[in-house]
C-alpha atoms as a PDB file:
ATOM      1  CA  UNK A   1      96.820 107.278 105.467  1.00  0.00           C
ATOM      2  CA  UNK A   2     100.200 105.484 104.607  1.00  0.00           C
ATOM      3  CA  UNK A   3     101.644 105.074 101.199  1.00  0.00           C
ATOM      4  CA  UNK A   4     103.396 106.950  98.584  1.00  0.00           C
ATOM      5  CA  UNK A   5     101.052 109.958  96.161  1.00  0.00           C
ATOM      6  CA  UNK A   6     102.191 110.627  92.888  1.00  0.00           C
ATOM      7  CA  UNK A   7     101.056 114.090  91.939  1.00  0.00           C
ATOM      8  CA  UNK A   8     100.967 115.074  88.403  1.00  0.00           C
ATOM      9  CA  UNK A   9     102.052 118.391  89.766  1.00  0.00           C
ATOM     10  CA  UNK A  10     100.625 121.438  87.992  1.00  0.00           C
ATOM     11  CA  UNK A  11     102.167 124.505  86.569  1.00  0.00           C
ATOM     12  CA  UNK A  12     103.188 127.625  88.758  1.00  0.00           C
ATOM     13  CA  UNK A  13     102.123 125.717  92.354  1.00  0.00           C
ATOM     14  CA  UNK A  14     105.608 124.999  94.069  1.00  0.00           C
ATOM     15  CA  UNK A  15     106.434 121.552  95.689  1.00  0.00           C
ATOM     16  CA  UNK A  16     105.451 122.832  98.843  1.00  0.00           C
ATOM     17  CA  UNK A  17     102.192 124.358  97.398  1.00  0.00           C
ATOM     18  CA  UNK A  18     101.568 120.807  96.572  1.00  0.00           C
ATOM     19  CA  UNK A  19     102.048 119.511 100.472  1.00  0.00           C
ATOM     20  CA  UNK A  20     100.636 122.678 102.315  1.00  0.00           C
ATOM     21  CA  UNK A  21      97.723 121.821 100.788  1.00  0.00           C
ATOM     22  CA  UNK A  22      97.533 118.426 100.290  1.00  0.00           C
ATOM     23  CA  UNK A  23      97.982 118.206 104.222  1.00  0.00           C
ATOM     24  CA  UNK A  24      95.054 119.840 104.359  1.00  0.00           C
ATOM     25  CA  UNK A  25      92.849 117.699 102.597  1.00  0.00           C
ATOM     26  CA  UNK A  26      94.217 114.582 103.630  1.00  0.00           C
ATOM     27  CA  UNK A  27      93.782 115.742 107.043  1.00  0.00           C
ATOM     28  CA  UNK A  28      97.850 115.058 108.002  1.00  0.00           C
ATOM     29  CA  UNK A  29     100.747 117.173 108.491  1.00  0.00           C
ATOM     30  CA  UNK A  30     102.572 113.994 108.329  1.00  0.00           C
ATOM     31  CA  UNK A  31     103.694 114.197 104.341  1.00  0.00           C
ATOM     32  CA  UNK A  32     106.998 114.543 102.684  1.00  0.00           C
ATOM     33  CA  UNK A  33     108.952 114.669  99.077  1.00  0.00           C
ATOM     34  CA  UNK A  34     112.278 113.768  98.118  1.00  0.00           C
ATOM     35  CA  UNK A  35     113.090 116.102  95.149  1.00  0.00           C
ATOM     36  CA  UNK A  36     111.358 119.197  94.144  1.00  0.00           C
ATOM     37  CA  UNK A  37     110.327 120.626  90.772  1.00  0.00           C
ATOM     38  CA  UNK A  38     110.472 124.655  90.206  1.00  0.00           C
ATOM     39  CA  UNK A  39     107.290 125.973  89.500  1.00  0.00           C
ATOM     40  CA  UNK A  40     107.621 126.378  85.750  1.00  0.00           C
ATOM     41  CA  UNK A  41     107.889 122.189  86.189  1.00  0.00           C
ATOM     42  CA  UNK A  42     104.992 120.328  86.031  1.00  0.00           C
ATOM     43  CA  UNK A  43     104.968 116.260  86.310  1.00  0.00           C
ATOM     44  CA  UNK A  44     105.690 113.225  88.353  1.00  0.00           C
ATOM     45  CA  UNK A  45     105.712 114.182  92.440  1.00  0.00           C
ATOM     46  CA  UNK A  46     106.330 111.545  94.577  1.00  0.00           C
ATOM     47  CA  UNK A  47     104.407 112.450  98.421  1.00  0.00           C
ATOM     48  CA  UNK A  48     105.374 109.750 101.144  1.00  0.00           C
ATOM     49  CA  UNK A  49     101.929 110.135 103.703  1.00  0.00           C
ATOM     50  CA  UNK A  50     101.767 108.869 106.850  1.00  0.00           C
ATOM     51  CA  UNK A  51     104.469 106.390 108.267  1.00  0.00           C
ATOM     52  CA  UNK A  52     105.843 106.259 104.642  1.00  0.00           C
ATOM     53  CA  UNK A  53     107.749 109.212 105.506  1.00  0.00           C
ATOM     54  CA  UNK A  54     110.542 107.064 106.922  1.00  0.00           C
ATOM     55  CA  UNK A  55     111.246 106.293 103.455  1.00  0.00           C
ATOM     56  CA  UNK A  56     112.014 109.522 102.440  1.00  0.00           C
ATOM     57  CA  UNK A  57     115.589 109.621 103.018  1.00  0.00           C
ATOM     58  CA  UNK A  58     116.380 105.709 102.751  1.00  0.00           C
ATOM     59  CA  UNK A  59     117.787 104.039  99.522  1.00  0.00           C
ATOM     60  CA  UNK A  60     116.027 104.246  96.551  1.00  0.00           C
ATOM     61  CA  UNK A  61     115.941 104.762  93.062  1.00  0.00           C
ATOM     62  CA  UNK A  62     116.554 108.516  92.419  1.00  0.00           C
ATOM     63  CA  UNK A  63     116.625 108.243  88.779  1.00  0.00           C
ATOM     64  CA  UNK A  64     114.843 110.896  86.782  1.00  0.00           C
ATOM     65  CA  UNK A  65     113.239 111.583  83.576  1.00  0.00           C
ATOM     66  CA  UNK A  66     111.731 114.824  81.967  1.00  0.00           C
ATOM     67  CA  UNK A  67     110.768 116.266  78.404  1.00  0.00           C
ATOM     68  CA  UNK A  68     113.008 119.632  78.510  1.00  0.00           C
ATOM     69  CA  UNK A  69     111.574 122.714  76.070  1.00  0.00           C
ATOM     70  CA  UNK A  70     115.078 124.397  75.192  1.00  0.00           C
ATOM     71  CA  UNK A  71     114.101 128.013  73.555  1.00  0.00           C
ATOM     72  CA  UNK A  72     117.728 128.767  71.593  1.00  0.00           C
ATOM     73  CA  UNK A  73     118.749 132.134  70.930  1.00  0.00           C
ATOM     74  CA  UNK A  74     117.338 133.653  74.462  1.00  0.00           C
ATOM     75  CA  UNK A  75     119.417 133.822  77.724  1.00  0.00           C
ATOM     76  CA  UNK A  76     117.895 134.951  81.361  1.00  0.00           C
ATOM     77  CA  UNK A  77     119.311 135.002  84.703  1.00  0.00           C
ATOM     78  CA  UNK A  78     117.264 132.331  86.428  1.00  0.00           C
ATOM     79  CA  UNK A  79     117.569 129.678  83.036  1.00  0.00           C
ATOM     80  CA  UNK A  80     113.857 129.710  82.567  1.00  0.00           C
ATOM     81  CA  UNK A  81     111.352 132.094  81.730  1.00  0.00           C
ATOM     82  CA  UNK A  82     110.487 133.445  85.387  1.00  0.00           C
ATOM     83  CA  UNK A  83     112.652 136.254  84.540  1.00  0.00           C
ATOM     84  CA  UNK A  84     113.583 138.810  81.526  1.00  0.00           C
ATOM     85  CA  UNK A  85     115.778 138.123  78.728  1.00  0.00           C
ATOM     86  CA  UNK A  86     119.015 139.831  79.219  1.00  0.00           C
ATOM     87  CA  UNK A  87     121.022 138.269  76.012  1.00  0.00           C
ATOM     88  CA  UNK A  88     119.361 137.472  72.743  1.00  0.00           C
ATOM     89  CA  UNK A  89     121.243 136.012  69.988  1.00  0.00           C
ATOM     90  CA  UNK A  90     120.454 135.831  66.406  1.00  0.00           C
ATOM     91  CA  UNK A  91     119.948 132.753  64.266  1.00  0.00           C
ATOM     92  CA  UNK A  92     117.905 129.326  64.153  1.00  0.00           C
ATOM     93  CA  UNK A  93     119.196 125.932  65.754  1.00  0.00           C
ATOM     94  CA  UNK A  94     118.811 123.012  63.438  1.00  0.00           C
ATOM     95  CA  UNK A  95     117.786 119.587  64.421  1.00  0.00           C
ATOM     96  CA  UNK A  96     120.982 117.746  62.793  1.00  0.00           C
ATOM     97  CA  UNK A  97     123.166 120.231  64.585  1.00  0.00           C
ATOM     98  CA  UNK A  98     121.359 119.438  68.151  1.00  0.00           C
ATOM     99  CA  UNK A  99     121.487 115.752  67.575  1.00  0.00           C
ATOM    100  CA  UNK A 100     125.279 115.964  66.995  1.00  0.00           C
ATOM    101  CA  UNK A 101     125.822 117.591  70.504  1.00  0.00           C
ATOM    102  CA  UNK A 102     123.862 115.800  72.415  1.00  0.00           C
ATOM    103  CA  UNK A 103     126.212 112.355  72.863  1.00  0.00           C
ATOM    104  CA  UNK A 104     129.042 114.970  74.248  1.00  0.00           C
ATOM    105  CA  UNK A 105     127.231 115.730  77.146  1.00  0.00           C
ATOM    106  CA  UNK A 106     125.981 111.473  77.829  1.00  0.00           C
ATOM    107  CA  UNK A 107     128.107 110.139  81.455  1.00  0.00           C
ATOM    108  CA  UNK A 108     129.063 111.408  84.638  1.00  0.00           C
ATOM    109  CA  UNK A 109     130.464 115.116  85.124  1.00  0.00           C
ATOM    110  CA  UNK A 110     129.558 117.842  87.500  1.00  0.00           C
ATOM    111  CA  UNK A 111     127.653 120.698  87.757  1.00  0.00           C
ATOM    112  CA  UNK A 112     127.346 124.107  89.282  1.00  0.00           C
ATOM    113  CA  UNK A 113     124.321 124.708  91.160  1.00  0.00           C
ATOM    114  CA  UNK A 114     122.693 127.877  89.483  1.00  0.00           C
ATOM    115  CA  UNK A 115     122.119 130.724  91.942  1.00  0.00           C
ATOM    116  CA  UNK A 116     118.490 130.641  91.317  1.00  0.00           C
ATOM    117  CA  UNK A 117     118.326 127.835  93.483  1.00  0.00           C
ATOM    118  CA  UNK A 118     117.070 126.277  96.451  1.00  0.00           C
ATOM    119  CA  UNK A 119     120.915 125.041  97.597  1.00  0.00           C
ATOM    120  CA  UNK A 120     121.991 126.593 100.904  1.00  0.00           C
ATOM    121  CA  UNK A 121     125.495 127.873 101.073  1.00  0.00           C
ATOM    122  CA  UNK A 122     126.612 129.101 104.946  1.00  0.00           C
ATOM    123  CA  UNK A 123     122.716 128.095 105.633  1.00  0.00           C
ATOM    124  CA  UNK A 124     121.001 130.277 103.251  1.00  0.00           C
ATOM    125  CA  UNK A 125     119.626 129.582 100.132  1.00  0.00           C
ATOM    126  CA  UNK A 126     121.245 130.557  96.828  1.00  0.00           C
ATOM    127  CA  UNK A 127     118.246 132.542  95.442  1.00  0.00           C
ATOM    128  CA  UNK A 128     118.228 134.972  98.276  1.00  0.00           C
ATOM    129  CA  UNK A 129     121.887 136.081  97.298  1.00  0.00           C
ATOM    130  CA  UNK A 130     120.988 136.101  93.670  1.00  0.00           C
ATOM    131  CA  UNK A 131     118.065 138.696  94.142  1.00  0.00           C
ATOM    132  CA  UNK A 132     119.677 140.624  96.766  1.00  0.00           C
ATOM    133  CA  UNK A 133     122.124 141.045  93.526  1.00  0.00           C
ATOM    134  CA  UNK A 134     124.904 139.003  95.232  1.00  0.00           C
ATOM    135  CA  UNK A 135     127.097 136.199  93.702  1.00  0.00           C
ATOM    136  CA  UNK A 136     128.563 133.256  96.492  1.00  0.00           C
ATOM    137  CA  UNK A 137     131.133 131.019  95.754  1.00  0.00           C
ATOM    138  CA  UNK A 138     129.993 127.184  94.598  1.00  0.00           C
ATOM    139  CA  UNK A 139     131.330 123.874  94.768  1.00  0.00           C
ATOM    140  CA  UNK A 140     130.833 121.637  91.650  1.00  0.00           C
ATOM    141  CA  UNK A 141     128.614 118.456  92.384  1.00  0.00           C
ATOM    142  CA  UNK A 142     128.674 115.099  90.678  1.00  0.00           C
ATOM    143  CA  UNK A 143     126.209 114.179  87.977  1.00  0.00           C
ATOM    144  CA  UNK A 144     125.095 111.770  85.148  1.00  0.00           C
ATOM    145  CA  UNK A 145     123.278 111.980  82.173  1.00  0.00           C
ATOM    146  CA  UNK A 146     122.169 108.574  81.213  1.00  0.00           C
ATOM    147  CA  UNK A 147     120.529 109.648  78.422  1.00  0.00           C
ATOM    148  CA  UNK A 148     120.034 112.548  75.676  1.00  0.00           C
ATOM    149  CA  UNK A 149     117.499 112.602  72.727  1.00  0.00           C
ATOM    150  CA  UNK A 150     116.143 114.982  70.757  1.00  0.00           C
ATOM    151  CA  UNK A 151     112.312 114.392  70.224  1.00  0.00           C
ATOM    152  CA  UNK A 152     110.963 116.966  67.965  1.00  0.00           C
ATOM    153  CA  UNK A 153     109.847 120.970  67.675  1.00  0.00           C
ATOM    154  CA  UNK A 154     108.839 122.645  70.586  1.00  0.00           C
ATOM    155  CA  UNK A 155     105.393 124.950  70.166  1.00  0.00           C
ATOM    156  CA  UNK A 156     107.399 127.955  70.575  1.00  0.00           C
ATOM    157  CA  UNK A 157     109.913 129.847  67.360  1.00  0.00           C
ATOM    158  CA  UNK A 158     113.386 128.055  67.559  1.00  0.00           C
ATOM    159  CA  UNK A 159     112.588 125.578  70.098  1.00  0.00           C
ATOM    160  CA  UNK A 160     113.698 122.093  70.524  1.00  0.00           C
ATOM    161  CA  UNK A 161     112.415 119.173  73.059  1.00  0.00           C
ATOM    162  CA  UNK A 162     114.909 116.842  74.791  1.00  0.00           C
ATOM    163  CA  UNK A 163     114.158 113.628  76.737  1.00  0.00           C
ATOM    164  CA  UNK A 164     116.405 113.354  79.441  1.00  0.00           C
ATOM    165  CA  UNK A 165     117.688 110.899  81.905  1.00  0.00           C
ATOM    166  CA  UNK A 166     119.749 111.867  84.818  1.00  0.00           C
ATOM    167  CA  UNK A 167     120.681 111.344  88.465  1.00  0.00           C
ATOM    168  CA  UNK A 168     119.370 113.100  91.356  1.00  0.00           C
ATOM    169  CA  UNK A 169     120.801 116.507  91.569  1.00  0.00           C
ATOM    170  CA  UNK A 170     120.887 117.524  87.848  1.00  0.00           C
ATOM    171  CA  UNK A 171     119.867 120.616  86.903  1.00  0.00           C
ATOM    172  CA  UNK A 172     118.018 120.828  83.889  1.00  0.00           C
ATOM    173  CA  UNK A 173     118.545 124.661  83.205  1.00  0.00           C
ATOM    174  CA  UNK A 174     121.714 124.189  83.584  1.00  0.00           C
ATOM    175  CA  UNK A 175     121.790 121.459  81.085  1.00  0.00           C
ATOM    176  CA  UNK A 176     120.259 123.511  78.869  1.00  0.00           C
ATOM    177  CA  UNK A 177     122.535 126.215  79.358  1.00  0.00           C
ATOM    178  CA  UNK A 178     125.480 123.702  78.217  1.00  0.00           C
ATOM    179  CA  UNK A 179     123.447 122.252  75.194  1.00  0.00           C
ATOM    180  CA  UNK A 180     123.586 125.929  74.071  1.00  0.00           C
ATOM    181  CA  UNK A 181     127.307 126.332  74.967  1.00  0.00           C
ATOM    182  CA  UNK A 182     128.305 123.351  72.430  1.00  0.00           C
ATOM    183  CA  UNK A 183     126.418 125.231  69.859  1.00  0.00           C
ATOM    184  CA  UNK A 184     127.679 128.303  70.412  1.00  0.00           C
ATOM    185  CA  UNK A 185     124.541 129.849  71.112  1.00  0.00           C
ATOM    186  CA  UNK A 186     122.336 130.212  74.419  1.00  0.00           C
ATOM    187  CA  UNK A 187     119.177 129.203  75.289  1.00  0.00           C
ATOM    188  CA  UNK A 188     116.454 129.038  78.186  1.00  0.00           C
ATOM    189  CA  UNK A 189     114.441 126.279  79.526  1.00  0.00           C
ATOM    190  CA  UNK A 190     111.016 126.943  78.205  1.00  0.00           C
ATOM    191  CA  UNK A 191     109.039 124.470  79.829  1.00  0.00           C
ATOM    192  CA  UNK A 192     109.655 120.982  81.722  1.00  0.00           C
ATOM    193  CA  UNK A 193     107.734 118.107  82.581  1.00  0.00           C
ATOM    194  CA  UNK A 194     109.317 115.116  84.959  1.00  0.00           C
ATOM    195  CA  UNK A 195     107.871 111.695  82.893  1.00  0.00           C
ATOM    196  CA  UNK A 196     109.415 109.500  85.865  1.00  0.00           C
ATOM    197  CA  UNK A 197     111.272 109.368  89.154  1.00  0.00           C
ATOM    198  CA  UNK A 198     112.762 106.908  90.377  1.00  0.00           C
ATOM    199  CA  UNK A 199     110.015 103.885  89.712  1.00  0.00           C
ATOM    200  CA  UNK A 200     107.118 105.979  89.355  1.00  0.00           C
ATOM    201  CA  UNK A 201     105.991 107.482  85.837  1.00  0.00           C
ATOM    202  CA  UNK A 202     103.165 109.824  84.766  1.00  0.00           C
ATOM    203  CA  UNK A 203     100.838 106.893  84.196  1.00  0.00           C
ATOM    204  CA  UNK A 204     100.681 106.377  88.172  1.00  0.00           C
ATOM    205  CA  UNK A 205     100.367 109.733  89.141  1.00  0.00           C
ATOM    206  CA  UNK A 206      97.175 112.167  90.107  1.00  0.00           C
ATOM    207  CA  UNK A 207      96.022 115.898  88.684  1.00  0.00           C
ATOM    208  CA  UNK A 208      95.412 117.631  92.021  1.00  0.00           C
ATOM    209  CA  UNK A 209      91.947 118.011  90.823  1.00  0.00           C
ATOM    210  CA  UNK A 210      91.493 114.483  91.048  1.00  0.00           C
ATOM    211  CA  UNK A 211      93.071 113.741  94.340  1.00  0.00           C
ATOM    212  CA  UNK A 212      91.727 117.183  96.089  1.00  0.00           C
ATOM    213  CA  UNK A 213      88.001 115.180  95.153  1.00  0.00           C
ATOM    214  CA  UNK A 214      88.934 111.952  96.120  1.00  0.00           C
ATOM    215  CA  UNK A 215      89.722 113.532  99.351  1.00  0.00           C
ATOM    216  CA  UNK A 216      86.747 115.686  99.735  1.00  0.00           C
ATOM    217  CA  UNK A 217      84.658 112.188  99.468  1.00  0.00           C
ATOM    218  CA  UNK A 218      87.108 110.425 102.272  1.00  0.00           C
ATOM    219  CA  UNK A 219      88.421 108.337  99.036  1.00  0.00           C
ATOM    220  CA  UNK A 220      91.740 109.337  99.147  1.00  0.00           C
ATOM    221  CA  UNK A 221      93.353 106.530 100.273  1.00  0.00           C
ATOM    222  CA  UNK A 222      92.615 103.992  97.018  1.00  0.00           C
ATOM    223  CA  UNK A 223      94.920 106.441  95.443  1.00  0.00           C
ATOM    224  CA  UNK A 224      97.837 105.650  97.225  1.00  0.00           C
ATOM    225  CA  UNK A 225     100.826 103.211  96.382  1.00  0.00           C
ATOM    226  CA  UNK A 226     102.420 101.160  98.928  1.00  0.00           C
ATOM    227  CA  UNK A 227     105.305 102.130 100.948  1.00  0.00           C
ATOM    228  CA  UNK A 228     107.510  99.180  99.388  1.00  0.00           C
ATOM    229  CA  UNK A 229     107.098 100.305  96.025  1.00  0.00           C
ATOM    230  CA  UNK A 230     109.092 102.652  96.683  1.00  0.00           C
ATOM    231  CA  UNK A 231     111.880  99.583  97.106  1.00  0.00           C
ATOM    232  CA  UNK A 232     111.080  98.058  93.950  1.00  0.00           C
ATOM    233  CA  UNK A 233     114.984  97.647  92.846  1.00  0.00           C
ATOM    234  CA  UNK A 234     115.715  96.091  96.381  1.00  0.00           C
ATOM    235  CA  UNK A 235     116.015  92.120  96.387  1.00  0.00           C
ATOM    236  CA  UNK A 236     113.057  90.810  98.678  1.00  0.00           C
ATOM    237  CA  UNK A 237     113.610  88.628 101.708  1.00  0.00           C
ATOM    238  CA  UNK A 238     110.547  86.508 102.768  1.00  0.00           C
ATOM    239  CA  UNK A 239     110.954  85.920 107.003  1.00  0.00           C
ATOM    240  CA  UNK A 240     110.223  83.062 108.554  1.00  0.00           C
ATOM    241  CA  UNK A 241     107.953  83.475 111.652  1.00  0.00           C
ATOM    242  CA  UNK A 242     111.207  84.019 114.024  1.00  0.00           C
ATOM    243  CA  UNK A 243     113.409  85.991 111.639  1.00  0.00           C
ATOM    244  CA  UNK A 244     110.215  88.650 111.344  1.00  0.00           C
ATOM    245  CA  UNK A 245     109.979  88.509 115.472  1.00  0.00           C
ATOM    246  CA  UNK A 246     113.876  89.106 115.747  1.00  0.00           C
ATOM    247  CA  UNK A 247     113.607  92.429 113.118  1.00  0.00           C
ATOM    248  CA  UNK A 248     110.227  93.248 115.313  1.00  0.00           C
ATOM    249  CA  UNK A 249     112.625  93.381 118.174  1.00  0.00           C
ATOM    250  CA  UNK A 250     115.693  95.155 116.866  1.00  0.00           C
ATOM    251  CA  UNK A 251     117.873  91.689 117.452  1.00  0.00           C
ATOM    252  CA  UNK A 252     120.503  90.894 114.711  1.00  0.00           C
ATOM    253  CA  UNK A 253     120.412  87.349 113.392  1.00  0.00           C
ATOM    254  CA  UNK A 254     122.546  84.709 111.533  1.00  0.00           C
ATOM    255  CA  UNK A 255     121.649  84.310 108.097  1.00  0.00           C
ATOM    256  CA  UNK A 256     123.455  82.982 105.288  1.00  0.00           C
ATOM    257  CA  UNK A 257     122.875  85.820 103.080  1.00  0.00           C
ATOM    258  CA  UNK A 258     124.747  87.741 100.274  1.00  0.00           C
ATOM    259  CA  UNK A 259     125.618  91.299 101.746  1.00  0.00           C
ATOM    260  CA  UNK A 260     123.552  94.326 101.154  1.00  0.00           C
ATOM    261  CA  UNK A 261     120.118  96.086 101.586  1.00  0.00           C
ATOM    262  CA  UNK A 262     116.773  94.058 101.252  1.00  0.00           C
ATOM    263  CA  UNK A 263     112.932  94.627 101.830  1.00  0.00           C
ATOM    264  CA  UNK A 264     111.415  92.393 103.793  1.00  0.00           C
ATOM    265  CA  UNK A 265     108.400  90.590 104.131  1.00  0.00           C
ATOM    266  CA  UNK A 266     106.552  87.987 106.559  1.00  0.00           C
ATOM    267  CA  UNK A 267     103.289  86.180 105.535  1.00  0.00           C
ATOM    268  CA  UNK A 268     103.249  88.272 102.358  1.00  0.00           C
ATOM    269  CA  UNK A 269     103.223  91.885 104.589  1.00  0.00           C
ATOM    270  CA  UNK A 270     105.805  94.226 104.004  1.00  0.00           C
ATOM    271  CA  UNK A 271     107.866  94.889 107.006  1.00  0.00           C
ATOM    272  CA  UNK A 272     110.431  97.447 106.306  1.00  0.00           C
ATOM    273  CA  UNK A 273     113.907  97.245 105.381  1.00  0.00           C
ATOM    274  CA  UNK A 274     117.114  94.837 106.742  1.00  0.00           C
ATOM    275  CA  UNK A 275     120.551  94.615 106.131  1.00  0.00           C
ATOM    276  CA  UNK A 276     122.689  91.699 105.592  1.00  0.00           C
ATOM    277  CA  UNK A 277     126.411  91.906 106.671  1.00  0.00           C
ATOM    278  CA  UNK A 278     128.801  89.214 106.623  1.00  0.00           C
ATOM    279  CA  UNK A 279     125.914  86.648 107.537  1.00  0.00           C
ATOM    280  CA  UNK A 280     124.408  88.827 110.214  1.00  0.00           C
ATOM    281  CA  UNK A 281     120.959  90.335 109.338  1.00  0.00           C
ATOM    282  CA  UNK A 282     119.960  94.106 111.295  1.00  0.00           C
ATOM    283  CA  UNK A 283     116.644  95.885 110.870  1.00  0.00           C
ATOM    284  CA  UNK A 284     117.126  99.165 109.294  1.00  0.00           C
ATOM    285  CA  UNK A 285     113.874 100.563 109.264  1.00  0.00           C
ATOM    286  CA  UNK A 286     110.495  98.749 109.969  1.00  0.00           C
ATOM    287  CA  UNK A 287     107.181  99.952 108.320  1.00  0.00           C
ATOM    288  CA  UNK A 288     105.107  98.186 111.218  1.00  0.00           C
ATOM    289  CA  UNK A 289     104.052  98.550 114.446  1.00  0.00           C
ATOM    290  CA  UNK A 290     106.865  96.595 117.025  1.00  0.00           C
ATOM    291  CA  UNK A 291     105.317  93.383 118.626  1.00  0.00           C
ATOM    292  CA  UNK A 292     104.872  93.511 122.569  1.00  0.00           C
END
């Protein structure tokens, strides 16, 4: 088992639901994520299996898309609907009014992490304070909206969905939150559904129905993506036979390259990832057994 899992990740199950028992049936305790989805979230969960766990923390595309349900006129503690309404505020949000705030909130700003959240502060996470009643001081962190649209109704009375594009780190209750704040109203994130992250979209991912019986019939494997998908965006570097030897062994190597990060192949296999520096090429991280 080596490759990259997109779960379509159900309703209610947390991101570590997913893995406890996805390690399990794949018969591996070797199986990481980078980026979690609260358990209201369903959508696109990318698992790294096997020796594709190396990949976890390296470069990538950390892009992400979902299809936010904003309910207007409610406001909760945790953002969402995992706790009770303590505000509610007359009157209906109209469609031309949330398409003219939308652009206001498009480019890079910051954000405070909500305190119904996994982020640790002093090494403990934020949610523990907030139900022990407690509020700790937080530091703003950098974000971008790429992109803000409104799509249409939600199912619900006075809701709106909104396609969003964003960098790692966003949060969307939070977004939702400031949507509300522009229309002088509030609002709660109703539902949310990740549609992409990074390079890989709903139409690559897996119900956990489907994968937990794949498994169960030692099929699971056909279901996974290569490891270099994962470095898609990455220029590609094909080795010749002593180039790939020199990366095998960890030796750097004079190369008339253009400086920065590239995935590598010999004879068509992917070998992991090198870096080119001033003409000198360095292994960063090989996908491969080392020759010898």
């Amino acid at each position: 088992m080596n490759g990259i899992l997109i779960v379509d990740k159900p309703a209610g199950w947390t991101s570590f639901d997913v893995i406890a028992k996805l390690r399990g049936a794949l018969h591996t305790k070797k199986i990481g994520h980078s980026g979690t989805l609260d358990p209201l979230a369903t959508g696109v969960l990318p698992l790294f299996v096997g020796g594709a766990v190396k990949a976890v923390d390296l470069p990538q595309n950390h892009r992400k898309s979902y299809l936010a349900t904003l309910r207007f006129g409610v406001h909760t503690p945790t953002g969402d609907l995992e706790s009770e309404p303590d505000e509610l505020r007359p009157g209906r949000v109209e469609r031309a009014a949330l398409e003219a705030a939308l652009p206001g909130l498009i480019g890079p700003g910051e954000q405070l992490p909500p305190m119904y959240s996994a982020v640790k502060v002093n090494g403990q996470p934020l949610y523990k304070a907030a139900r022990a009643g407690r509020q700790v001081e937080r530091k703003p962190r950098p974000i971008e909206i790429f992109s803000l649209q409104c799509i249409g109704p939600g199912p619900g009375e006075n809701e709106w969905q909104v396609a969003v594009s964003c960098s790692r780190g966003t949060y969307i209750r939070v977004l939702v939150e400031e949507i509300a704040a522009r229309l002088s109203t509030v609002a709660v994130m109703s539902a949310l559904r990740r549609t992409a992250s990074g390079d890989f979209t709903l139409e690559a991912s897996h119900p956990m129905d489907e994968i937990l019986e794949a498994a169960g019939k030692g099929e699971a494997e056909r279901l996974l993506l290569p490891v270099d998908s994962v470095f898609c965006q990455l220029p590609r570097l094909d080795a010749s036979e002593e180039l790939a030897s020199r990366l095998w062994h960890g030796a750097p190597t004079h190369l008339r390259l253009a400086d920065g990060l590239y995935r590598v192949y010999a004879q068509g296999t992917f070998l992991g990832l090198a870096s080119a520096e001033q003409g000198v090429v360095k292994v960063k991280k090989l996908f491969c057994e080392r020759e010898g």
